[in-house]
N, C-alpha and C. Protein backbone atom coordinates (compact mmCIF):
# COMPACT_ATOMS: atom_id res chain seq x y z
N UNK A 1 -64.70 -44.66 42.12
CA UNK A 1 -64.43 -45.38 43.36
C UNK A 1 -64.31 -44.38 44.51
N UNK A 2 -65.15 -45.05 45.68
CA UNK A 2 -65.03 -43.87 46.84
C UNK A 2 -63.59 -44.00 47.58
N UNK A 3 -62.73 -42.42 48.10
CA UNK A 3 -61.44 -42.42 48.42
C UNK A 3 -61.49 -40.90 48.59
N UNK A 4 -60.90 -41.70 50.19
CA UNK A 4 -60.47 -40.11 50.90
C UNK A 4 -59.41 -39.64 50.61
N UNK A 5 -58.39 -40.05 49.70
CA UNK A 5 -57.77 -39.14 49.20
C UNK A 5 -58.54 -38.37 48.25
N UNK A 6 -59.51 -39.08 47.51
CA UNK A 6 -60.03 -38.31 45.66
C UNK A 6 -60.53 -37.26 46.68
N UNK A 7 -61.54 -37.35 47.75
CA UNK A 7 -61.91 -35.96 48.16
C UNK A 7 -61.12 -34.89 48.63
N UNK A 8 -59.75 -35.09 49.81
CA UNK A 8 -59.01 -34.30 49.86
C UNK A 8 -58.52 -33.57 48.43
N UNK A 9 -58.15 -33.93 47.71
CA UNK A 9 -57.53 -33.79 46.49
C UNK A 9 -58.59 -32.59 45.58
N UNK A 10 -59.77 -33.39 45.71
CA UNK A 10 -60.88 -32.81 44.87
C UNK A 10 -61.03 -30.84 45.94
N UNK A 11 -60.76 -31.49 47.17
CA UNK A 11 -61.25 -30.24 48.28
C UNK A 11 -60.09 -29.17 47.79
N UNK A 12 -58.64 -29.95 47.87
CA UNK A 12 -57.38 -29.10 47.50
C UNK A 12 -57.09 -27.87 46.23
N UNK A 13 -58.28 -28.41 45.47
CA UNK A 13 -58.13 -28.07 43.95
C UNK A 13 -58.66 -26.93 44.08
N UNK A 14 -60.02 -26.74 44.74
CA UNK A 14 -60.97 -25.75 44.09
C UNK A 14 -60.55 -24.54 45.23
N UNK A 15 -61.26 -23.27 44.28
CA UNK A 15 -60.61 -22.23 44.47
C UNK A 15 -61.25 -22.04 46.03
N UNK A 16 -62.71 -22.16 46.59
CA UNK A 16 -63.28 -22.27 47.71
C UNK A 16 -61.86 -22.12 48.49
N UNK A 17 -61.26 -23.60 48.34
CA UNK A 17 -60.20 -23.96 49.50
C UNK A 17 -59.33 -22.95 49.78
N UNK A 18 -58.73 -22.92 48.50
CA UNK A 18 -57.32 -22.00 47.44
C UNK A 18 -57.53 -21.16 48.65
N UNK A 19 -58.77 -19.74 48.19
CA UNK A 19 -59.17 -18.72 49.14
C UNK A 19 -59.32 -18.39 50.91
N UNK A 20 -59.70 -20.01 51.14
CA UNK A 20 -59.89 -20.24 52.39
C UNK A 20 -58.42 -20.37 53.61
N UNK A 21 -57.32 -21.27 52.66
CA UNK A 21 -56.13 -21.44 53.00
C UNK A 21 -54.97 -20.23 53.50
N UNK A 22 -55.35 -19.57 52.09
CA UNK A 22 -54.76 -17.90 52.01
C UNK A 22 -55.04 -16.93 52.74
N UNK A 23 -56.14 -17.07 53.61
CA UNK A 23 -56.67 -16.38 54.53
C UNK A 23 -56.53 -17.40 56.10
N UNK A 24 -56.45 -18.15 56.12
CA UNK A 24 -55.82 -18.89 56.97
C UNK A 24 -55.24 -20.10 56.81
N UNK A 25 -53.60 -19.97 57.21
CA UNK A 25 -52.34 -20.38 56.66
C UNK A 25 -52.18 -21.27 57.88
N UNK A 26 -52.41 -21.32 58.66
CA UNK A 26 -52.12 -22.32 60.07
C UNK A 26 -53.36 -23.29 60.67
N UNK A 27 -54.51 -23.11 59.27
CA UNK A 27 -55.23 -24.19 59.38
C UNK A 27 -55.18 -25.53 59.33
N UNK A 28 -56.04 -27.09 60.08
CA UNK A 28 -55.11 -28.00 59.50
C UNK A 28 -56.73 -29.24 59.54
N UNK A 29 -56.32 -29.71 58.53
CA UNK A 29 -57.59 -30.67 58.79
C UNK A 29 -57.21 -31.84 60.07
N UNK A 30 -58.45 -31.64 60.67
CA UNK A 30 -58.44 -32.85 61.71
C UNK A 30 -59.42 -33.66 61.84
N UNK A 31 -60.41 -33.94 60.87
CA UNK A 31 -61.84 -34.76 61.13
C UNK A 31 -61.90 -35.10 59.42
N UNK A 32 -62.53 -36.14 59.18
CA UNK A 32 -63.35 -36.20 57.77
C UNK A 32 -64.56 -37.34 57.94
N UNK A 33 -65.57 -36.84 57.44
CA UNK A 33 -66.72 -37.90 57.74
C UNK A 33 -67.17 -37.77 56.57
N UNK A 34 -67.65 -39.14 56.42
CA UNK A 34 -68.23 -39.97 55.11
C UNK A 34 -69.77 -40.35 55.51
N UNK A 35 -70.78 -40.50 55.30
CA UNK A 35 -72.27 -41.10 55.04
C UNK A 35 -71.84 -42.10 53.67
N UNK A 36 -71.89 -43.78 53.98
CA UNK A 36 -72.18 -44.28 52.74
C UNK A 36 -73.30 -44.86 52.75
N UNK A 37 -73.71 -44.93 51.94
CA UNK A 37 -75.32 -45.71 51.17
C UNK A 37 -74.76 -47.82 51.47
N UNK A 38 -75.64 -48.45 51.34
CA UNK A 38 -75.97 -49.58 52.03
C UNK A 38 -75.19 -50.28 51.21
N UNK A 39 -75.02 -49.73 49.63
CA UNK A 39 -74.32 -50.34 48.37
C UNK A 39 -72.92 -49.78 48.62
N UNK A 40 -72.80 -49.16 49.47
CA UNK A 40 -71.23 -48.70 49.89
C UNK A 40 -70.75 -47.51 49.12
N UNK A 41 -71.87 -46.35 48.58
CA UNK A 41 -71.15 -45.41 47.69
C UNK A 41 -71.32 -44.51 48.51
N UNK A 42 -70.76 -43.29 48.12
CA UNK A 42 -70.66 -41.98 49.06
C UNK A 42 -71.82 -41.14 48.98
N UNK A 43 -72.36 -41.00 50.31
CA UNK A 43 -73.52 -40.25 49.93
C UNK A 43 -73.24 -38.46 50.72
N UNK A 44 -72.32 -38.80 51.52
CA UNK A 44 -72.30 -37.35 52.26
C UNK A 44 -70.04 -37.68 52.50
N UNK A 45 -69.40 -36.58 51.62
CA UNK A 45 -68.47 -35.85 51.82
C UNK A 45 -68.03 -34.68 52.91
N UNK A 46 -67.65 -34.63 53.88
CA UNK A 46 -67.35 -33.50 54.84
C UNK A 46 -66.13 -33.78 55.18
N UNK A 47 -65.17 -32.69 55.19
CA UNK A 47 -63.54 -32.49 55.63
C UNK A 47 -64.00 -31.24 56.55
N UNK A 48 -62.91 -31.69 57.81
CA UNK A 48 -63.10 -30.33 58.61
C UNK A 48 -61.61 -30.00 58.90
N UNK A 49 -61.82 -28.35 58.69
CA UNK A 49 -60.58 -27.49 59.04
C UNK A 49 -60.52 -27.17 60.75
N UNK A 50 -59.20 -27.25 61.56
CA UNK A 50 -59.21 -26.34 62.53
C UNK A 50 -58.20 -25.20 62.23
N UNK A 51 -59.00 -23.94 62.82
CA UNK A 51 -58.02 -22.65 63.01
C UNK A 51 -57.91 -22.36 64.17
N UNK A 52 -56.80 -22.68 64.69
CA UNK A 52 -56.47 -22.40 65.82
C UNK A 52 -56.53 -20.97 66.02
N UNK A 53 -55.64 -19.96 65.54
CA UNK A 53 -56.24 -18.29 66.02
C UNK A 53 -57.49 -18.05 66.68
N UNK A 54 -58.18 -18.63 65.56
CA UNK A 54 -59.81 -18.13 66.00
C UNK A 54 -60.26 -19.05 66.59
N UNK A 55 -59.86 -20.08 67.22
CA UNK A 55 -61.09 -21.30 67.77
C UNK A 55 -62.28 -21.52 66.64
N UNK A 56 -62.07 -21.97 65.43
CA UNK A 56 -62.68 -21.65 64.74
C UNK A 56 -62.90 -23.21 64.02
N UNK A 57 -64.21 -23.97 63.33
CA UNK A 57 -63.88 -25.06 62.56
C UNK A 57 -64.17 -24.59 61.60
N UNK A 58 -63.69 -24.44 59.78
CA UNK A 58 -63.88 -24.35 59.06
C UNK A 58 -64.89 -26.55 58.37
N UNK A 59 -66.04 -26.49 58.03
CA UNK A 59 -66.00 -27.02 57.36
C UNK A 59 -66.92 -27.03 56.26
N UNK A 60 -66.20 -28.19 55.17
CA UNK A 60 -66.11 -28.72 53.76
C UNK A 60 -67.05 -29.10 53.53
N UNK A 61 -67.99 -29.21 52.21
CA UNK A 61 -69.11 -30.03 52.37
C UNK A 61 -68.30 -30.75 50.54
N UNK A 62 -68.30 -31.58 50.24
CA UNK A 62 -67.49 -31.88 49.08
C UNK A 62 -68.70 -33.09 48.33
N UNK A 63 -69.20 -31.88 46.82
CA UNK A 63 -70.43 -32.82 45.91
C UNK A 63 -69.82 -32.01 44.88
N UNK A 64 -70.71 -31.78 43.98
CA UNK A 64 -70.89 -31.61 42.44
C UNK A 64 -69.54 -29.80 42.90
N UNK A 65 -69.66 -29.46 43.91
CA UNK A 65 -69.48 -28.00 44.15
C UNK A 65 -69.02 -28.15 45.67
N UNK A 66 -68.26 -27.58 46.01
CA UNK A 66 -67.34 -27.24 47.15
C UNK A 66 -68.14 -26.16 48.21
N UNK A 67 -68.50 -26.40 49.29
CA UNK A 67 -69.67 -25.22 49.86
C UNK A 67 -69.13 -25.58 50.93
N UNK A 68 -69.00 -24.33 52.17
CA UNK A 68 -68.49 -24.96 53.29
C UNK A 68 -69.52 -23.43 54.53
N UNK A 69 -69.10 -23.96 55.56
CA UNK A 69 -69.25 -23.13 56.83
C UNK A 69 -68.26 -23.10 57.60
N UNK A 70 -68.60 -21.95 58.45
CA UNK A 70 -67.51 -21.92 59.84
C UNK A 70 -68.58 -21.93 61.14
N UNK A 71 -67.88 -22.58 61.95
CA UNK A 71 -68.33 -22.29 63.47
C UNK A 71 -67.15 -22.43 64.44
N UNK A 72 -67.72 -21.49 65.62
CA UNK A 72 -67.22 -21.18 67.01
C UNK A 72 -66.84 -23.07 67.69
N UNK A 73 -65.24 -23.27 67.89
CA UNK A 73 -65.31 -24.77 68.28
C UNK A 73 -64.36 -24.64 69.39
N UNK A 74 -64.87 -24.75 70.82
CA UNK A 74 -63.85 -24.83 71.66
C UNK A 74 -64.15 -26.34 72.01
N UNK A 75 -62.49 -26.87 72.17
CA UNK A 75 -62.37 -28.32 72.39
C UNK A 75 -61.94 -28.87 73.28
N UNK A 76 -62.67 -30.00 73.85
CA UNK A 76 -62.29 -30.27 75.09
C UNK A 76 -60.88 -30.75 75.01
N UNK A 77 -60.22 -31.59 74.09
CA UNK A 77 -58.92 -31.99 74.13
C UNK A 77 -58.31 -31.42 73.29
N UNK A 78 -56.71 -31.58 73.16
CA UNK A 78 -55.89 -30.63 72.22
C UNK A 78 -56.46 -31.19 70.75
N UNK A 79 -56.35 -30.22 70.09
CA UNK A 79 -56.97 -30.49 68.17
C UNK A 79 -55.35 -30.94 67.55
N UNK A 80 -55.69 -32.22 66.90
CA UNK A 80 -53.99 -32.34 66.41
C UNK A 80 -54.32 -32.63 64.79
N UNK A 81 -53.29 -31.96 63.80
CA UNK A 81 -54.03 -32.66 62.75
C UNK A 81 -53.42 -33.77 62.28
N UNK A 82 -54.57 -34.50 61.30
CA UNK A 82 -54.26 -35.57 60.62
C UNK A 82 -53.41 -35.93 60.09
N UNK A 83 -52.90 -37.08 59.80
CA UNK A 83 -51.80 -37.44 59.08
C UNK A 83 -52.50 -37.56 57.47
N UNK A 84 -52.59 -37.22 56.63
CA UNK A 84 -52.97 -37.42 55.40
C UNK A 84 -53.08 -38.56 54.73
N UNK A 85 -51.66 -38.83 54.90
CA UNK A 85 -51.01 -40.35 53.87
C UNK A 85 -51.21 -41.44 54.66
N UNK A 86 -52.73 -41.81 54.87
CA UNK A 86 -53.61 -43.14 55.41
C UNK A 86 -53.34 -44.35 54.48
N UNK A 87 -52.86 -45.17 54.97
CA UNK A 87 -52.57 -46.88 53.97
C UNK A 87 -54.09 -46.79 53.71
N UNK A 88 -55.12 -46.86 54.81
CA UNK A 88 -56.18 -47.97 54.78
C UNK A 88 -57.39 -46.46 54.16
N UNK A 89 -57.58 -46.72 52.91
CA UNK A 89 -58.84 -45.78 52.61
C UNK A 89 -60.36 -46.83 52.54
N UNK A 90 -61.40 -45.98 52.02
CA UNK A 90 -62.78 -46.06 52.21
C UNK A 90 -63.45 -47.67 51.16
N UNK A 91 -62.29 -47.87 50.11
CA UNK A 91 -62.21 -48.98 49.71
C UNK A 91 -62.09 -50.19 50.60
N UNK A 92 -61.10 -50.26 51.44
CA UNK A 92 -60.24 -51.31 52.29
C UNK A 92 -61.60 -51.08 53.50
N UNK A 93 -62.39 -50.22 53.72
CA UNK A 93 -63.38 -49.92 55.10
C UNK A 93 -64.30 -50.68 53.96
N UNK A 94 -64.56 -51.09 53.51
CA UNK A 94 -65.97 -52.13 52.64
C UNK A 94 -65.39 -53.59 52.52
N UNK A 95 -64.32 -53.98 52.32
CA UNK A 95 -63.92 -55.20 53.00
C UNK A 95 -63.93 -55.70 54.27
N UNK A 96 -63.55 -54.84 55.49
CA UNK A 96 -63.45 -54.61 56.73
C UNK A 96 -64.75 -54.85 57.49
N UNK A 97 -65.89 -54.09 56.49
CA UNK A 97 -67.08 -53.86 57.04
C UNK A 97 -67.59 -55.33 56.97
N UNK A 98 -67.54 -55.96 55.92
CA UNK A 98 -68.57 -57.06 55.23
C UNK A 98 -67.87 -58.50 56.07
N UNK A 99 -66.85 -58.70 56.38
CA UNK A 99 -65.65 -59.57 57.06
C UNK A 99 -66.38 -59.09 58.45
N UNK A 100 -66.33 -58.18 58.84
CA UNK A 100 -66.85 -58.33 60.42
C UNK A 100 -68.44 -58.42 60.58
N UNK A 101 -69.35 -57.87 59.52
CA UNK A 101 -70.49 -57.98 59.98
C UNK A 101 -71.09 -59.63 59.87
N UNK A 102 -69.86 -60.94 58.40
CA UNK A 102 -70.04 -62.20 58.88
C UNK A 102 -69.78 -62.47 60.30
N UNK A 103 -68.36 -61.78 60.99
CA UNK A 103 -67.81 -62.39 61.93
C UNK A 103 -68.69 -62.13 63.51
N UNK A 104 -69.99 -61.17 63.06
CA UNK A 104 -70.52 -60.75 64.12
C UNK A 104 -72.08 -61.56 63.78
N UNK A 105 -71.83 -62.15 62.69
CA UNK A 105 -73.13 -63.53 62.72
C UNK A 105 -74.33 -62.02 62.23
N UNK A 106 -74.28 -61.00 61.63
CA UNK A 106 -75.27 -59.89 61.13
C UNK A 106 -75.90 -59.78 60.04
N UNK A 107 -74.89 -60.62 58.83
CA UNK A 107 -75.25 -60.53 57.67
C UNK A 107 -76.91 -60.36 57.19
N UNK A 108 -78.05 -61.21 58.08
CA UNK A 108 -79.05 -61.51 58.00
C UNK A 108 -79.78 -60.13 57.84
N UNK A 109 -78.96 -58.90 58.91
CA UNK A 109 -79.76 -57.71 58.77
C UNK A 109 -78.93 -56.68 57.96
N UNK A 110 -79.85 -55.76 57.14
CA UNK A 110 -79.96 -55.09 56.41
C UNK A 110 -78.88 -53.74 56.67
N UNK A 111 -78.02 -53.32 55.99
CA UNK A 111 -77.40 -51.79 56.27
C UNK A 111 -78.42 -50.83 55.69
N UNK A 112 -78.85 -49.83 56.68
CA UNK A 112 -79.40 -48.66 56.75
C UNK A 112 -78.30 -47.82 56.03
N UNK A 113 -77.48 -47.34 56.94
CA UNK A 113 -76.44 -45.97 56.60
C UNK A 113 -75.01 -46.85 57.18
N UNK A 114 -73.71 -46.35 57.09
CA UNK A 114 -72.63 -46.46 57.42
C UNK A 114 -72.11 -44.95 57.71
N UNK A 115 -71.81 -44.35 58.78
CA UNK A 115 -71.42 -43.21 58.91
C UNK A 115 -69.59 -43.59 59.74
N UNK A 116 -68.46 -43.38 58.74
CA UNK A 116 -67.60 -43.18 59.05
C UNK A 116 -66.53 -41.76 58.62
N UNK A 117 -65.78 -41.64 59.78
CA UNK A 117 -65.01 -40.66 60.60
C UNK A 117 -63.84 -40.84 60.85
N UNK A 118 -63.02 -40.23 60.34
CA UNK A 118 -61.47 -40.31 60.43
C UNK A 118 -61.21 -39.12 61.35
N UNK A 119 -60.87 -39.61 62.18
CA UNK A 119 -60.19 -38.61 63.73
C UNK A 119 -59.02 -39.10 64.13
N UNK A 120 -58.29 -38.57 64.84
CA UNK A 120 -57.49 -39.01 65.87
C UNK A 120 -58.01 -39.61 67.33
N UNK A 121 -57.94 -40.15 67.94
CA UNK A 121 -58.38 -40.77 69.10
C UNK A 121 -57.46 -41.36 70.26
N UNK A 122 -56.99 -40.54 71.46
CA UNK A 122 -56.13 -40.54 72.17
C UNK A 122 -54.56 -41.36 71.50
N UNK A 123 -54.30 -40.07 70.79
CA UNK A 123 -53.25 -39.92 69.85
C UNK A 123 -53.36 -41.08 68.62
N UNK A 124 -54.36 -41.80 68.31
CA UNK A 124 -54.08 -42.90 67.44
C UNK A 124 -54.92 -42.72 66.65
N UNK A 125 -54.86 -42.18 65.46
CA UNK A 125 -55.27 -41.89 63.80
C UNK A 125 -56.20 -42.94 63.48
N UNK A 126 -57.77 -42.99 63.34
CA UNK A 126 -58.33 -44.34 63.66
C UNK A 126 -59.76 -43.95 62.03
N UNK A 127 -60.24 -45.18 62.12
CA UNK A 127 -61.47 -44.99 61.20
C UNK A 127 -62.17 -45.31 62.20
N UNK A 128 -63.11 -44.52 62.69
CA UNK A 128 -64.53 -44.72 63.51
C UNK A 128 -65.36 -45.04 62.64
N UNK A 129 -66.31 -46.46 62.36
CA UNK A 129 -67.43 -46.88 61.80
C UNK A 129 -68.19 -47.52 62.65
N UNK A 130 -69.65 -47.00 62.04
CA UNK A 130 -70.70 -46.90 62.74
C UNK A 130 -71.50 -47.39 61.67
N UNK A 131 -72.31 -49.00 61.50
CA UNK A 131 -72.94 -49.65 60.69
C UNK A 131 -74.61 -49.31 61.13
N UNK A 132 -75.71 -48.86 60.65
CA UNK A 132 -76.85 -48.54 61.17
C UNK A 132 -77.44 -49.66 60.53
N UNK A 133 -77.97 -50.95 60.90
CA UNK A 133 -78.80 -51.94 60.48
C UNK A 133 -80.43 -51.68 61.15
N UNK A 134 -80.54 -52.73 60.64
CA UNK A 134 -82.06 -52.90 60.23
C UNK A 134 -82.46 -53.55 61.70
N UNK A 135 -83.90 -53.73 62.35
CA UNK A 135 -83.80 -54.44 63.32
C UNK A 135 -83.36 -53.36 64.89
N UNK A 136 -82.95 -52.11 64.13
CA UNK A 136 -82.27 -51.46 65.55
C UNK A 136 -80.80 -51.90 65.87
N UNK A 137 -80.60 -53.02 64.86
CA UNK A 137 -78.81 -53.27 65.47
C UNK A 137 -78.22 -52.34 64.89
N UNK A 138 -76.61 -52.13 65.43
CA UNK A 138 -75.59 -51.52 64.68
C UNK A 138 -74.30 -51.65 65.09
N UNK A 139 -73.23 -52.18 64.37
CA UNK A 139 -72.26 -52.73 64.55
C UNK A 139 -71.15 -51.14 64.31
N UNK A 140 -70.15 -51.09 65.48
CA UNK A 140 -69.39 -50.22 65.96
C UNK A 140 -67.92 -51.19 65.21
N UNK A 141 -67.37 -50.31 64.55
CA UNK A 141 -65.71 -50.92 64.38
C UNK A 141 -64.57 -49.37 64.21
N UNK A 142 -63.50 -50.00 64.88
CA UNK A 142 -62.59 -48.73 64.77
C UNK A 142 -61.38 -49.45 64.29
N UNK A 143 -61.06 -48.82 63.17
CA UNK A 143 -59.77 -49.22 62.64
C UNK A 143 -58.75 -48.39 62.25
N UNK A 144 -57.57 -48.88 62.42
CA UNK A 144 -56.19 -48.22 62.67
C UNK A 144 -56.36 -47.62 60.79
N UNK A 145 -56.18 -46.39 60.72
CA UNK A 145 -55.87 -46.25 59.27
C UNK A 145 -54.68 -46.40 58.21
N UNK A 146 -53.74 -46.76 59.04
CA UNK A 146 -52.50 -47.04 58.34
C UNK A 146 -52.12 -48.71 58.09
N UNK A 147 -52.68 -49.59 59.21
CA UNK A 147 -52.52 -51.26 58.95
C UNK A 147 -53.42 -51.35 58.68
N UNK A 148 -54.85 -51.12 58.68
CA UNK A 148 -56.03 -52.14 58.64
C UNK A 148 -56.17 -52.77 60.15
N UNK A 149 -55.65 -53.00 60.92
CA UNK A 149 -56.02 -53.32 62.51
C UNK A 149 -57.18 -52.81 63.02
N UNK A 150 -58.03 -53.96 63.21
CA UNK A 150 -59.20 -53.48 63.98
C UNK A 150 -59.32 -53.51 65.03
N UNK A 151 -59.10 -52.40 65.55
CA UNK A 151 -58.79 -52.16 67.22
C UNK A 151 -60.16 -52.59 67.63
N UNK A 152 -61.31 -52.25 67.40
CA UNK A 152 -62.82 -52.66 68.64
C UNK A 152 -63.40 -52.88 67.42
N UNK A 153 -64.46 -54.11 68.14
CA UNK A 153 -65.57 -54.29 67.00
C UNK A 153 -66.57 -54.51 68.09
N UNK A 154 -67.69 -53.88 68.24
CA UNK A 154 -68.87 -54.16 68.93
C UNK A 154 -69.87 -53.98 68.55
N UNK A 155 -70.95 -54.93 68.86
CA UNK A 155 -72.48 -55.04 67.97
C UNK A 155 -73.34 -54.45 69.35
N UNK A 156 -74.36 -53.55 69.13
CA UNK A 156 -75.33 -53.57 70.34
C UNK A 156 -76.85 -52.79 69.18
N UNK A 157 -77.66 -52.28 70.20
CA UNK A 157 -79.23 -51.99 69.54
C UNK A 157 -78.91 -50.12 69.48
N UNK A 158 -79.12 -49.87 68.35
CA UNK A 158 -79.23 -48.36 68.63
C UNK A 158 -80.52 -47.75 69.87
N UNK A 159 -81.15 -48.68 70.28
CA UNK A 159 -82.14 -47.89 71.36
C UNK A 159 -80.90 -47.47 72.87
N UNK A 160 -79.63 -48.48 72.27
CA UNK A 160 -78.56 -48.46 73.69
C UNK A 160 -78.55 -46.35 73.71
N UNK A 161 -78.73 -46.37 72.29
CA UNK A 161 -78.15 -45.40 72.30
C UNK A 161 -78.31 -43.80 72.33
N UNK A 162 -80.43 -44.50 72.18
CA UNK A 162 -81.32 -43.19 72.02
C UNK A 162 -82.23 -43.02 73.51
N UNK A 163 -81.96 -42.01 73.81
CA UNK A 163 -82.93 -42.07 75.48
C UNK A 163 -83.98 -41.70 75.27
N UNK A 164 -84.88 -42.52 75.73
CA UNK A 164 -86.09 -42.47 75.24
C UNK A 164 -86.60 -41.90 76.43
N UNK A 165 -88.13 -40.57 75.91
CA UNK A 165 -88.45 -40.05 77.48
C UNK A 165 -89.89 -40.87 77.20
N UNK A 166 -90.25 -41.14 78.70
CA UNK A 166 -91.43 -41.39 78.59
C UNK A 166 -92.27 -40.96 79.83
N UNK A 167 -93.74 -40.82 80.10
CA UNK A 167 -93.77 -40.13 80.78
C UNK A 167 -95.24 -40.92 81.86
């Protein structure tokens, strides 16, 4: 079963991290993004570290094997980290999803990808989901991760979203 704890947990274990931690002790996760498949399984794992010292993002890539990168991250707003102990995991976001895409009359079209993101968002700990359907639609929902509260739900065309040049 997909769960952002099993990945934290799974990330916590291996020595990758172990090593990574020990060398920086005032790191803190503040991002995690998921890619799920249309059947709702996990297709892309990523946890991201900030190090504050270095302006630095450490991140996670979490499959069969723990592989990560760093890059140079200066941020426009303060980096705060996550609260860990989320009520609402990646289970409870596939109920959420299927309940709003009836309530947005969508069902008819097809899920492409689901790309959701656990951030903070002017101080409020949120699930950013992003439904990629078929047709060019894609249904936007942000939910509180600790109630299940779905703060925004909005449907529009991904062309809203791609600028197209033409000439």
């Amino acid at each position: 079963m997909m769960s952002f704890h099993k990945t934290l947990k799974k990330l916590k274990e291996s020595q990758v991290f172990k090593d990574f931690k020990e060398k920086n002790k005032k790191a803190f996760l503040f991002s995690a993004f998921f890619v799920l498949t249309s059947e709702f399984s996990i297709e892309t794992e990523q946890l991201d570290f900030y190090i504050p010292e270095k302006k630095k993002v450490e991140t996670f890539f979490i499959d069969k094997e723990v592989k990560h990168k760093q890059e140079d991250f200066t941020p426009k707003d303060k980096i705060t980290a996550l609260n860990e102990d989320i009520k609402t995991d990646l289970k409870e976001l596939e109920e959420i999803i299927k309940k709003e895409l009836e309530k947005e009359k969508l069902t008819t079209y097809n899920i492409n990808k689901i790309i959701v993101i656990l951030q903070k968002q002017k101080e409020k700990q949120i699930w950013n989901i992003t439904c990629l359907l078929s047709g060019f639609k894609m249904l936007r929902i942000q939910v509180d991760c600790f109630n299940s509260e779905i703060l925004e739900s909005k449907q529009g065309s991904i062309l809203d979203f791609v600028q197209i040049n033409s000439k």
